[in-house]
C-alpha atoms as a PDB file:
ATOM      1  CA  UNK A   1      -5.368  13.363 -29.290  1.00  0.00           C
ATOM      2  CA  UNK A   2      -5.753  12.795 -25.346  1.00  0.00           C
ATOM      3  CA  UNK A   3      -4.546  15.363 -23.916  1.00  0.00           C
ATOM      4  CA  UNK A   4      -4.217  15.096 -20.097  1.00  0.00           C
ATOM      5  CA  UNK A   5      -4.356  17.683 -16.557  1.00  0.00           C
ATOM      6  CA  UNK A   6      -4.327  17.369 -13.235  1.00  0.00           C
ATOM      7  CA  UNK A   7      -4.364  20.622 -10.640  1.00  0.00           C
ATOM      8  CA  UNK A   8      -1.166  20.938  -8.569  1.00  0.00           C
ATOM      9  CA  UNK A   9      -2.936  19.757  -5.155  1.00  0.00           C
ATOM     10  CA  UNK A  10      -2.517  16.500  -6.775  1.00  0.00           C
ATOM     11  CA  UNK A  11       1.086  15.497  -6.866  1.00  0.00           C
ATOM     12  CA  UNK A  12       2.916  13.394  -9.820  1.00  0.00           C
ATOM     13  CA  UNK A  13       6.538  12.237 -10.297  1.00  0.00           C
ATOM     14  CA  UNK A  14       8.421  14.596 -12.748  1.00  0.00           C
ATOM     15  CA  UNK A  15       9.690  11.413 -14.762  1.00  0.00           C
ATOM     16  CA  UNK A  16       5.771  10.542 -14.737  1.00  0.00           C
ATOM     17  CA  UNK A  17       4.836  13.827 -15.818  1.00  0.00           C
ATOM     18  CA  UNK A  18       7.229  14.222 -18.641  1.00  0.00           C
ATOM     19  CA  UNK A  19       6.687  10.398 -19.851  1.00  0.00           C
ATOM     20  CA  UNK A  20       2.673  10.637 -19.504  1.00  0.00           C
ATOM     21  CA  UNK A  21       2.554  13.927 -21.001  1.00  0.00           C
ATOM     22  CA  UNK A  22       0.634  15.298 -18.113  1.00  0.00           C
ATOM     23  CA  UNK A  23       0.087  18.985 -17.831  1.00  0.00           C
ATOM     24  CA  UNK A  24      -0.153  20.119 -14.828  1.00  0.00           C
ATOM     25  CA  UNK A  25      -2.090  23.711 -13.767  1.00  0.00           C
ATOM     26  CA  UNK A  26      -1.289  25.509 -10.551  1.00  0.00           C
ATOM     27  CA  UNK A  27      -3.449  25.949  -7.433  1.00  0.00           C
ATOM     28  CA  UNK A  28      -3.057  29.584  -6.234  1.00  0.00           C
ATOM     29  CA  UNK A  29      -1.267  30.044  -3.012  1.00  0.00           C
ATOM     30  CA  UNK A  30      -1.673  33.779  -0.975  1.00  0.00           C
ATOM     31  CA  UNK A  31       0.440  35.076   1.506  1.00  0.00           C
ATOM     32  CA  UNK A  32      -0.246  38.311   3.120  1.00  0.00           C
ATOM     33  CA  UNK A  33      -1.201  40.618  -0.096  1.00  0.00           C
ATOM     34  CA  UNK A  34       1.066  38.685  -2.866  1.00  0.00           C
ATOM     35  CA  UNK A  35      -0.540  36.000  -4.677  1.00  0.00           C
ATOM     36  CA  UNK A  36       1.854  32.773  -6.180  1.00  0.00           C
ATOM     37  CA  UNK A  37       1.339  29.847  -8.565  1.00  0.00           C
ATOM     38  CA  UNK A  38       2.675  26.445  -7.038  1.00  0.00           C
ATOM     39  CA  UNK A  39       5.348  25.587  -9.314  1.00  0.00           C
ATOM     40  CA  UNK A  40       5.546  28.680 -11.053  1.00  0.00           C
ATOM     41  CA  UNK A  41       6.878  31.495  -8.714  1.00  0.00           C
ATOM     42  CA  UNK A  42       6.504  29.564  -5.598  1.00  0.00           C
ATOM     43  CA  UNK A  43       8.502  25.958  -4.849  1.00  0.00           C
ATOM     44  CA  UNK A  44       7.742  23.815  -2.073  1.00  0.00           C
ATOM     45  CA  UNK A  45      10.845  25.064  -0.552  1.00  0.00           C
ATOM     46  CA  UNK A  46       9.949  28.849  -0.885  1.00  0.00           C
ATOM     47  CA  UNK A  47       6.701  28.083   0.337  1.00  0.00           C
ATOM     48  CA  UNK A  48       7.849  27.230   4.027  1.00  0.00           C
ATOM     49  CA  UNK A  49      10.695  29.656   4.066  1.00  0.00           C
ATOM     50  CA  UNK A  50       7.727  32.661   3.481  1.00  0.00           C
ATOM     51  CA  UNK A  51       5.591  30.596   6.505  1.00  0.00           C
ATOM     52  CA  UNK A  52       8.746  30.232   8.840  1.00  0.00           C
ATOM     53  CA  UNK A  53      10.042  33.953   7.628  1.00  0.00           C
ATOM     54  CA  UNK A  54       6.466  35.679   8.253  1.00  0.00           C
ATOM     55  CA  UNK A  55       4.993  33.568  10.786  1.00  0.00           C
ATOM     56  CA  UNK A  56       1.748  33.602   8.877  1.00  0.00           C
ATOM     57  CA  UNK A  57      -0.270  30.341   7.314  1.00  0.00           C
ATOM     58  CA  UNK A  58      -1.361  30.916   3.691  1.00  0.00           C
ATOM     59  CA  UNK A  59      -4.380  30.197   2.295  1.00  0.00           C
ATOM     60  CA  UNK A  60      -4.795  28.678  -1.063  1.00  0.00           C
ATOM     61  CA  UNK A  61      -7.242  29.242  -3.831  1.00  0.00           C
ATOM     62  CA  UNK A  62      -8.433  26.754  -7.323  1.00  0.00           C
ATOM     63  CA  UNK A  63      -7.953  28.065 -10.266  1.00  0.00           C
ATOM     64  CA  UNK A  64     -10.380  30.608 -12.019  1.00  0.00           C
ATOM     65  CA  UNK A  65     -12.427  29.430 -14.588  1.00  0.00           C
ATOM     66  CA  UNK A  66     -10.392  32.150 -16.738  1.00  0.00           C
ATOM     67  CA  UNK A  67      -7.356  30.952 -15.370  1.00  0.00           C
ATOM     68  CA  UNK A  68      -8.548  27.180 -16.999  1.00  0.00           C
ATOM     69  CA  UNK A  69      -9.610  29.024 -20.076  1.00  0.00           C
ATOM     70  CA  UNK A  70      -6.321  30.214 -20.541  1.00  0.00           C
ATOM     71  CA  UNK A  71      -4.678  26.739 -19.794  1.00  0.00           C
ATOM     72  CA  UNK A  72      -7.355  24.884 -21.970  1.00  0.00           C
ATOM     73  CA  UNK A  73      -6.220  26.734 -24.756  1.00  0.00           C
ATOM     74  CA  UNK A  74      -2.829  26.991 -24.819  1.00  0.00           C
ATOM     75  CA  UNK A  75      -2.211  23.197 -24.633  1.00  0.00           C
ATOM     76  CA  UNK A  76      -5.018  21.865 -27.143  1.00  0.00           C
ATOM     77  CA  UNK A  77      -6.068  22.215 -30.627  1.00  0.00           C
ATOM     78  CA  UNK A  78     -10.416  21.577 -31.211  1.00  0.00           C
ATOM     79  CA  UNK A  79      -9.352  17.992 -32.477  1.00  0.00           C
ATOM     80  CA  UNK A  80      -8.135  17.274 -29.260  1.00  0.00           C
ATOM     81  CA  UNK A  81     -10.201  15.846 -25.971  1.00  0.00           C
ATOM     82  CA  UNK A  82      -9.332  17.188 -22.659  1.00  0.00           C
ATOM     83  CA  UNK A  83      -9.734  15.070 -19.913  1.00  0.00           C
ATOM     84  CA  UNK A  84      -8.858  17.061 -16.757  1.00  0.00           C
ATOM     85  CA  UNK A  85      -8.710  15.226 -13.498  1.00  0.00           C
ATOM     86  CA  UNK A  86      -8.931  17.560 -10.083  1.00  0.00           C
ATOM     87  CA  UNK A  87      -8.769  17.183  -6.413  1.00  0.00           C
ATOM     88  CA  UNK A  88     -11.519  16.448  -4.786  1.00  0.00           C
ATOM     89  CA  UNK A  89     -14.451  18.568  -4.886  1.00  0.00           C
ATOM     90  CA  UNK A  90     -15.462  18.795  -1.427  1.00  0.00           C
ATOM     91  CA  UNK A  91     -12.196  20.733  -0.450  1.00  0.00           C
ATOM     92  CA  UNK A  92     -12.021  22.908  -3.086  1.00  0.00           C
ATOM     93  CA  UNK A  93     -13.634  24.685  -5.858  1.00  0.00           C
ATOM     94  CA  UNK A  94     -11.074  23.839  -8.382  1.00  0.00           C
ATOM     95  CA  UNK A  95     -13.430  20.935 -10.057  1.00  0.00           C
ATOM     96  CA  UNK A  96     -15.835  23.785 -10.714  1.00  0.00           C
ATOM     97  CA  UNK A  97     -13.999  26.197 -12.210  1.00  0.00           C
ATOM     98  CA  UNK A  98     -12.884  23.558 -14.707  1.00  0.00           C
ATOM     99  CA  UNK A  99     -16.570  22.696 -15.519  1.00  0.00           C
ATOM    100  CA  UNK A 100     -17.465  26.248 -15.878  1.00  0.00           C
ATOM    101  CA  UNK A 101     -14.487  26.287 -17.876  1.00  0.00           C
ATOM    102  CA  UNK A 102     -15.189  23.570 -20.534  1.00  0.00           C
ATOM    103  CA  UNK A 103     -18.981  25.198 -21.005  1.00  0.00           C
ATOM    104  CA  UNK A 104     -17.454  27.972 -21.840  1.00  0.00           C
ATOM    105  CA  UNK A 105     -15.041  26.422 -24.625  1.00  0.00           C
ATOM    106  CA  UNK A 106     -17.930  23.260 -25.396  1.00  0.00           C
ATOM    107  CA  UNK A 107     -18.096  24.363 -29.258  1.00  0.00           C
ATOM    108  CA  UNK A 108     -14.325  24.524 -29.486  1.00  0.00           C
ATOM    109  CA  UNK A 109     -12.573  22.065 -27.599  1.00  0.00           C
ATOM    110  CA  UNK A 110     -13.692  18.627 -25.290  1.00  0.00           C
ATOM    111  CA  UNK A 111     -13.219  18.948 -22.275  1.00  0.00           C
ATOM    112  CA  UNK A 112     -14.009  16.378 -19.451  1.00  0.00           C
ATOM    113  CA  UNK A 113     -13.760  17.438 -15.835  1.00  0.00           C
ATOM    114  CA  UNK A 114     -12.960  14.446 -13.715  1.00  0.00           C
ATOM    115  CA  UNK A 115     -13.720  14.918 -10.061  1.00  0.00           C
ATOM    116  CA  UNK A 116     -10.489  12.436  -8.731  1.00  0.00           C
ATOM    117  CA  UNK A 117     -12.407  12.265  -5.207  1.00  0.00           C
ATOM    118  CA  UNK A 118      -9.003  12.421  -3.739  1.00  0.00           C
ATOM    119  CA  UNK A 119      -5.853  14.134  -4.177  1.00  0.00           C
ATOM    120  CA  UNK A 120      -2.166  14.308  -3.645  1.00  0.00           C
ATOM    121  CA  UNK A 121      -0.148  11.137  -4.826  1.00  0.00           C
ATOM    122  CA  UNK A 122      -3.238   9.583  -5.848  1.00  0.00           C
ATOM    123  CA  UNK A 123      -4.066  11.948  -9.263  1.00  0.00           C
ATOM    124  CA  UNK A 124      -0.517  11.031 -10.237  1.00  0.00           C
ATOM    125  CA  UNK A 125      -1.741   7.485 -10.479  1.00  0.00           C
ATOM    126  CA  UNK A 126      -4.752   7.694 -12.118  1.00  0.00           C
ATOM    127  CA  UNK A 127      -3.093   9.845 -14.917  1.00  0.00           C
ATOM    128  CA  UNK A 128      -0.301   7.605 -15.400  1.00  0.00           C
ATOM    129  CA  UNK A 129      -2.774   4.969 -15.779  1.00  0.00           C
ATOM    130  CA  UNK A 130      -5.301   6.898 -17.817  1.00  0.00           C
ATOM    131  CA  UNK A 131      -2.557   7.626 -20.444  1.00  0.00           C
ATOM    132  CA  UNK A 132      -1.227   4.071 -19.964  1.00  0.00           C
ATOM    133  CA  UNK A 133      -5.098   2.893 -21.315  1.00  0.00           C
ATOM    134  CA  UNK A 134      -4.595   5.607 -24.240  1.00  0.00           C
ATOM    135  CA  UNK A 135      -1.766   4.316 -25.306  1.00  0.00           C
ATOM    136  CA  UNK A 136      -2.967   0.877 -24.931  1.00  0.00           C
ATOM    137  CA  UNK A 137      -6.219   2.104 -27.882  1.00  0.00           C
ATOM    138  CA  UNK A 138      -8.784   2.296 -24.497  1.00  0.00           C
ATOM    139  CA  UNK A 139     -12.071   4.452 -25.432  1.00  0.00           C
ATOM    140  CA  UNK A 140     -12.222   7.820 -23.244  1.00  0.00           C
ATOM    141  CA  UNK A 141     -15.557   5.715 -21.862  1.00  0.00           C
ATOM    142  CA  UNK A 142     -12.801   2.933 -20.577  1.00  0.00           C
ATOM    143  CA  UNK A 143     -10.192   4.951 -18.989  1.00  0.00           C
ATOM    144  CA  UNK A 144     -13.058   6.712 -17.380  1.00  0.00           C
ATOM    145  CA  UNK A 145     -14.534   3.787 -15.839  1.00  0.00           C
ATOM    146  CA  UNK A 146     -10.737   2.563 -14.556  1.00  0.00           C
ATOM    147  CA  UNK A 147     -10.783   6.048 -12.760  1.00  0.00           C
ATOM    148  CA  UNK A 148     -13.537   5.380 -11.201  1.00  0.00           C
ATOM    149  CA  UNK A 149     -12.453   2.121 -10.042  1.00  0.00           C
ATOM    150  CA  UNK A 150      -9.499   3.924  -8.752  1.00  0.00           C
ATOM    151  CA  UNK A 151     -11.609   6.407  -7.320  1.00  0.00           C
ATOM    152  CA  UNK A 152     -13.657   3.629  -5.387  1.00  0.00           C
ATOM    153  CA  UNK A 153     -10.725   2.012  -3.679  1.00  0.00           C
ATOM    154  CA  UNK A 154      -8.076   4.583  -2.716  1.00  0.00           C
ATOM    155  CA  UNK A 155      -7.444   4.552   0.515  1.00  0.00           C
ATOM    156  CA  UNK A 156      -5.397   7.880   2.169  1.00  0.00           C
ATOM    157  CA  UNK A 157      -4.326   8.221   5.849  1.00  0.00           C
ATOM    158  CA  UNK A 158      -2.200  11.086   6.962  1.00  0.00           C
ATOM    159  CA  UNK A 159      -1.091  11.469  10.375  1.00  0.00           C
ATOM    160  CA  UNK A 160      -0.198  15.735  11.202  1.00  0.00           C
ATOM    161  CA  UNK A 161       2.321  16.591  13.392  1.00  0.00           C
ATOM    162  CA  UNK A 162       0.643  20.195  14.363  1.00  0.00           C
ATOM    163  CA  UNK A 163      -3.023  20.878  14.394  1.00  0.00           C
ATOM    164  CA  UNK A 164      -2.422  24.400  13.831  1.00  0.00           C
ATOM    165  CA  UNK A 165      -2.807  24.461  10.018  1.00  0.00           C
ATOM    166  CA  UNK A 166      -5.713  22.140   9.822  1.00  0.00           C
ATOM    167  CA  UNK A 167      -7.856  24.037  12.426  1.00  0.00           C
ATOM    168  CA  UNK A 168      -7.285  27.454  10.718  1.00  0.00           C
ATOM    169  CA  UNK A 169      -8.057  25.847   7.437  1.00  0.00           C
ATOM    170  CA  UNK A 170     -10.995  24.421   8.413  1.00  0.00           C
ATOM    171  CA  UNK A 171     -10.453  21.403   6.101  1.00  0.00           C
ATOM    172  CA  UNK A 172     -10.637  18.328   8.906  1.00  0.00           C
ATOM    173  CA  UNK A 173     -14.395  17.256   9.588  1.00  0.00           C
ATOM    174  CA  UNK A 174     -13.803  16.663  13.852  1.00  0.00           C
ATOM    175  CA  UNK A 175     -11.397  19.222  14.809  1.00  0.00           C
ATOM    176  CA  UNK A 176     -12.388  20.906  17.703  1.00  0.00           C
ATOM    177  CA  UNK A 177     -10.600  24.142  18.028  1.00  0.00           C
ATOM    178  CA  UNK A 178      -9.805  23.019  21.580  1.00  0.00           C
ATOM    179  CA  UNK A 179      -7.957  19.962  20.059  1.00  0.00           C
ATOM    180  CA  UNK A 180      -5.504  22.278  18.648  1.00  0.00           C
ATOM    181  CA  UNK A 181      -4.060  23.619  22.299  1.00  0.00           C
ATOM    182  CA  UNK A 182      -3.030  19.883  22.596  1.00  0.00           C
ATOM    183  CA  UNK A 183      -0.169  19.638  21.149  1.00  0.00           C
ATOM    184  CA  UNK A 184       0.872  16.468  22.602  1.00  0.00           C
ATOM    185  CA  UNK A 185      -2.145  14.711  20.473  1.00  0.00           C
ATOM    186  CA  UNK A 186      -1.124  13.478  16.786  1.00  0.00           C
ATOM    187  CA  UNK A 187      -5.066  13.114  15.012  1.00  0.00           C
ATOM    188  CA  UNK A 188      -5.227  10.171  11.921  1.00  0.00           C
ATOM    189  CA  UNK A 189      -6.948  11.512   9.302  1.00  0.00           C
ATOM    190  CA  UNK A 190      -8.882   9.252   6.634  1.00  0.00           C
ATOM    191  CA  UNK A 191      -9.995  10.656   3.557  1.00  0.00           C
ATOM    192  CA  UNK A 192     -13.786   9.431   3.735  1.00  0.00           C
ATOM    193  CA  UNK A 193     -16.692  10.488   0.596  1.00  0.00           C
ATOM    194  CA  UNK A 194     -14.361  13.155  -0.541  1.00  0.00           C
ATOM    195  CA  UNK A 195     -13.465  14.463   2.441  1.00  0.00           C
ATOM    196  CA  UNK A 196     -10.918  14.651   5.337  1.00  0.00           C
ATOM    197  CA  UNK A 197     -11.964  13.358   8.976  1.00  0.00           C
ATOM    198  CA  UNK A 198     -10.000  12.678  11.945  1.00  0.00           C
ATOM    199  CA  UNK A 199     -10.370   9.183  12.486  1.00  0.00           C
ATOM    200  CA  UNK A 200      -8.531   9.195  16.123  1.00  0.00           C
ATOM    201  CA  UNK A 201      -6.607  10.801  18.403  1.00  0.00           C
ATOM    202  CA  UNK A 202      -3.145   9.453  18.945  1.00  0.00           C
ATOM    203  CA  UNK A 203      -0.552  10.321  22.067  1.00  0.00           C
ATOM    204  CA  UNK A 204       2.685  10.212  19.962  1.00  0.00           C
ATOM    205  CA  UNK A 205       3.545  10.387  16.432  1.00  0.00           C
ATOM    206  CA  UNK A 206       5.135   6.801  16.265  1.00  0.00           C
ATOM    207  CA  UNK A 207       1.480   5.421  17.460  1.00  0.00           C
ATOM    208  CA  UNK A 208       0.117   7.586  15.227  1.00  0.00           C
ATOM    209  CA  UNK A 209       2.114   6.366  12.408  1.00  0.00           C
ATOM    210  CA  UNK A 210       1.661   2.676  13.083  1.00  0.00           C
ATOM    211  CA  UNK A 211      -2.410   3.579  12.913  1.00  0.00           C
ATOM    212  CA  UNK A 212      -1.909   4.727  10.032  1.00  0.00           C
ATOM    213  CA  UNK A 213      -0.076   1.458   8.449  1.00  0.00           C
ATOM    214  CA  UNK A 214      -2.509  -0.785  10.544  1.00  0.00           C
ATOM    215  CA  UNK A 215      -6.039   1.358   9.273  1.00  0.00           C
ATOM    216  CA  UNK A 216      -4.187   0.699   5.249  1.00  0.00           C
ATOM    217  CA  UNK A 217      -3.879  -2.686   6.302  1.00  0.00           C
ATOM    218  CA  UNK A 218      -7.393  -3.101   7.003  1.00  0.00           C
ATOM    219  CA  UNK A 219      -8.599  -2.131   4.030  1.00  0.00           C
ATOM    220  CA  UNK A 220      -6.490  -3.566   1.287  1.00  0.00           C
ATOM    221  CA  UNK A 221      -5.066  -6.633   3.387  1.00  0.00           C
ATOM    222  CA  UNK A 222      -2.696  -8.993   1.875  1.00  0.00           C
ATOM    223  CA  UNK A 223      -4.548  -7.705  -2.311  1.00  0.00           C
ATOM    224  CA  UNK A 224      -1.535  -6.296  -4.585  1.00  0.00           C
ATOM    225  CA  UNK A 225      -1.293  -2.525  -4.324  1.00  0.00           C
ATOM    226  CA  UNK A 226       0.051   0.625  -5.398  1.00  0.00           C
ATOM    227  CA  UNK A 227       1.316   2.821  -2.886  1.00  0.00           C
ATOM    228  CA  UNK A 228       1.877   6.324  -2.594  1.00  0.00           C
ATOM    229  CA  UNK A 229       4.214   7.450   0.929  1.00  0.00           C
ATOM    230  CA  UNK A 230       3.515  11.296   1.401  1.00  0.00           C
ATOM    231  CA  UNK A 231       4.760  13.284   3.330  1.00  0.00           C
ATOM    232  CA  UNK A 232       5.723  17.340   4.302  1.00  0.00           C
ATOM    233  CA  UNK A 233       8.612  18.172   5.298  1.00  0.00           C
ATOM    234  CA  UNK A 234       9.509  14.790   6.959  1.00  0.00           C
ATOM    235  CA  UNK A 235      11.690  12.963   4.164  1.00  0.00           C
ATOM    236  CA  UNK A 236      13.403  10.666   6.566  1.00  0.00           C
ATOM    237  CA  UNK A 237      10.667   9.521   8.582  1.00  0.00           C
ATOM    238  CA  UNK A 238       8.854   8.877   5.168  1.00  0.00           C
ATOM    239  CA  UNK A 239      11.714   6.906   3.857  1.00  0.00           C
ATOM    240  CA  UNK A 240      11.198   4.811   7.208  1.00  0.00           C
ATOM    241  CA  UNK A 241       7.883   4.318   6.542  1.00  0.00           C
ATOM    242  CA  UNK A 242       8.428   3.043   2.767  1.00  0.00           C
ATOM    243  CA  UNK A 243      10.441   0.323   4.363  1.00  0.00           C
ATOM    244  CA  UNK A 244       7.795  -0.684   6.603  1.00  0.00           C
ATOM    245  CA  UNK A 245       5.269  -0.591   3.962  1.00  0.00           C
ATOM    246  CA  UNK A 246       7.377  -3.218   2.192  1.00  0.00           C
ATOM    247  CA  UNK A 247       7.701  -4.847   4.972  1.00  0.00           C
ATOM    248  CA  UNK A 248       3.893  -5.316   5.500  1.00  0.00           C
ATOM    249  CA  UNK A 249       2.107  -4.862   1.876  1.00  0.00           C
ATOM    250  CA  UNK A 250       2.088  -6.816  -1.614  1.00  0.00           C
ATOM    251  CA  UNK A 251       3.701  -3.766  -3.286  1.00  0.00           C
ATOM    252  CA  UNK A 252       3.068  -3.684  -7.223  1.00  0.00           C
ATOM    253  CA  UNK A 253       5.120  -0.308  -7.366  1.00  0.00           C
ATOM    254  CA  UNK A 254       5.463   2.196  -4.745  1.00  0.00           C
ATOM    255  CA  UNK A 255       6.727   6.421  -4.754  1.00  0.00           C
ATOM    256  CA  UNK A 256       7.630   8.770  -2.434  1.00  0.00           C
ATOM    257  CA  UNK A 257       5.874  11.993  -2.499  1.00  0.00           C
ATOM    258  CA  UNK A 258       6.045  15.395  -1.495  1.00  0.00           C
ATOM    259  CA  UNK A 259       2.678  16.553  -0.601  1.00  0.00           C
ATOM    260  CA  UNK A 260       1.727  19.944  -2.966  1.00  0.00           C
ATOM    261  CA  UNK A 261       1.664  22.894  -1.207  1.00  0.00           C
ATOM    262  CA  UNK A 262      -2.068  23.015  -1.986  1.00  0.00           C
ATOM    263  CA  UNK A 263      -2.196  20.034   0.384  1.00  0.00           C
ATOM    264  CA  UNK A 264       0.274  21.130   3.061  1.00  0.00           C
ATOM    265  CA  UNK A 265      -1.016  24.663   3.486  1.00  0.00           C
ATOM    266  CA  UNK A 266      -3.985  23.216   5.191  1.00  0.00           C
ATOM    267  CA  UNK A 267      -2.582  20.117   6.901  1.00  0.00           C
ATOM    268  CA  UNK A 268       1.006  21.561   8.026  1.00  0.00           C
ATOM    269  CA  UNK A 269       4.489  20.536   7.706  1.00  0.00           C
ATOM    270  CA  UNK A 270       5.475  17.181   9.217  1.00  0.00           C
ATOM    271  CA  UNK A 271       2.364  15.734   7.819  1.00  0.00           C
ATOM    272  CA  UNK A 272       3.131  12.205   6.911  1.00  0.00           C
ATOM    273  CA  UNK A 273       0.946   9.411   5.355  1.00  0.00           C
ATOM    274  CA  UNK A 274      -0.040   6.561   2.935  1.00  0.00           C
ATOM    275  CA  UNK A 275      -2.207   6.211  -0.634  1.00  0.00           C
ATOM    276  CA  UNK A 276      -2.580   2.906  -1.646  1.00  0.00           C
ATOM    277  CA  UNK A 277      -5.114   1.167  -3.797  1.00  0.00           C
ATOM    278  CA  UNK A 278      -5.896  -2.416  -5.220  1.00  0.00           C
ATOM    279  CA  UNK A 279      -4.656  -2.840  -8.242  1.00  0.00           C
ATOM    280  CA  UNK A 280      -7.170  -5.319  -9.306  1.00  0.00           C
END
């Protein structure tokens, strides 16, 4: 049996989840001298009452490979195959620990690490449609090759409405810490080889937000696409945007998403954006 996991810096619907039978393990979030579990002790909610409450940024943290040990074997049997899909490996470490993980179990369970070259909305999509191929009788050698496809195309654009998280995270390639005094400047960001650049600098966050539709445009044009609208903190003006993606995009099917708080500790609330990919 195909057993499937993503890392909660990836984000999936709950009706997805359960339907998909996608098990999901949590990124570690610290604040101050306590250590969390997204999902576990620590909602999304929680998470920004702590930030507003204390006034300090957390940091996050993958997984240990103990930590994936643990997981590995409390959802599989050694007839089962593993295939564990994990954001991006040039923000975080969480890819590794799940390698060092699976050579550690290799004569008892199979495990495949799957580095999704992403994150957020976008691992929600490629295990929905990894367990879509399983169902369908695909080979693990298949569904891997659709993820890469996936993988290929993506396309993610976020827009931040403060610069502060990003610049103490140190996760966007182009941030000058002098950017940050300027609060008056909205960056794009573009998710580029794995990792997170700003693409440009934007006066207001409307401008900013029509970049972001316009740089989506670009790249998938008038092709049919699934689209993920993510967002932190900013529900309404992400509903706003789903509109105007429909408005503008040959939309095969389309969610709204709450980015994980593995994504939002180092971008910042009001973050708001668009995943989309070809579907063919």
């Amino acid at each position: 049996m195909l057993k499937i996991v993503m890392d909660s810096a990836g984000e999936i619907p709950e009706e997805w989840r359960t339907e998909y039978d996608v098990h999901v393990i949590p990124v570690n979030i610290h604040f101050e001298n306590k250590m969390y579990q997204q999902g576990v002790d620590l909602s999304n909610d929680d998470f920004y009452r702590l930030a507003d409450k204390t006034g300090v940024i957390p940091k996050t943290s993958q997984p240990t490979p103990q930590q994936f040990v643990e997981f590995y074997k409390r959802i599989a049997q050694a007839s089962d195959t593993i295939l564990s899909l994990h954001v991006t490996s040039k923000l975080s470490g969480t890819f590794n620990s799940a390698v060092l993980a699976a050579k550690e179990l290799k004569n008892k369970i199979n495990i495949i690490p799957y580095d999704s070259g992403s994150g957020s909305a976008a691992m929600g999509f490629m295990c929905k449609e990894a367990r879509q191929l399983d169902k369908a009788g695909a080979t693990i050698q298949a569904i891997l090759a659709r993820l890469d496809t996936i993988r290929k195309n993506v396309n993610v654009v976020l827009t931040l409405d403060t610069l502060e998280y990003a610049r103490r995270s140190g996760r966007v390639k182009a941030l000058p810490a002098a950017l940050a005094a300027l609060v008056k400047i909205k960056p794009v960001i573009i998710l580029k080889d794995g990792a997170l650049d700003m693409r440009e600098k934007v006066r207001t966050r409307q401008r900013a937000i029509n970049r972001v539709l316009d740089i989506i445009h670009q790249q998938v044009d008038d092709r049919l696409v699934n689209v993920a609208v993510v967002h932190s903190q900013s529900l309404d003006a992400a509903k706003q945007l789903m509109q105007k993606v429909n408005e503008r995009f040959h939309v095969n099917e389309m969610i709204l998403s709450e980015l994980s708080i593995g994504i939002a500790a180092n971008l910042g609330p009001g973050t708001i954006g668009i995943i989309a990919y070809a579907v063919v």
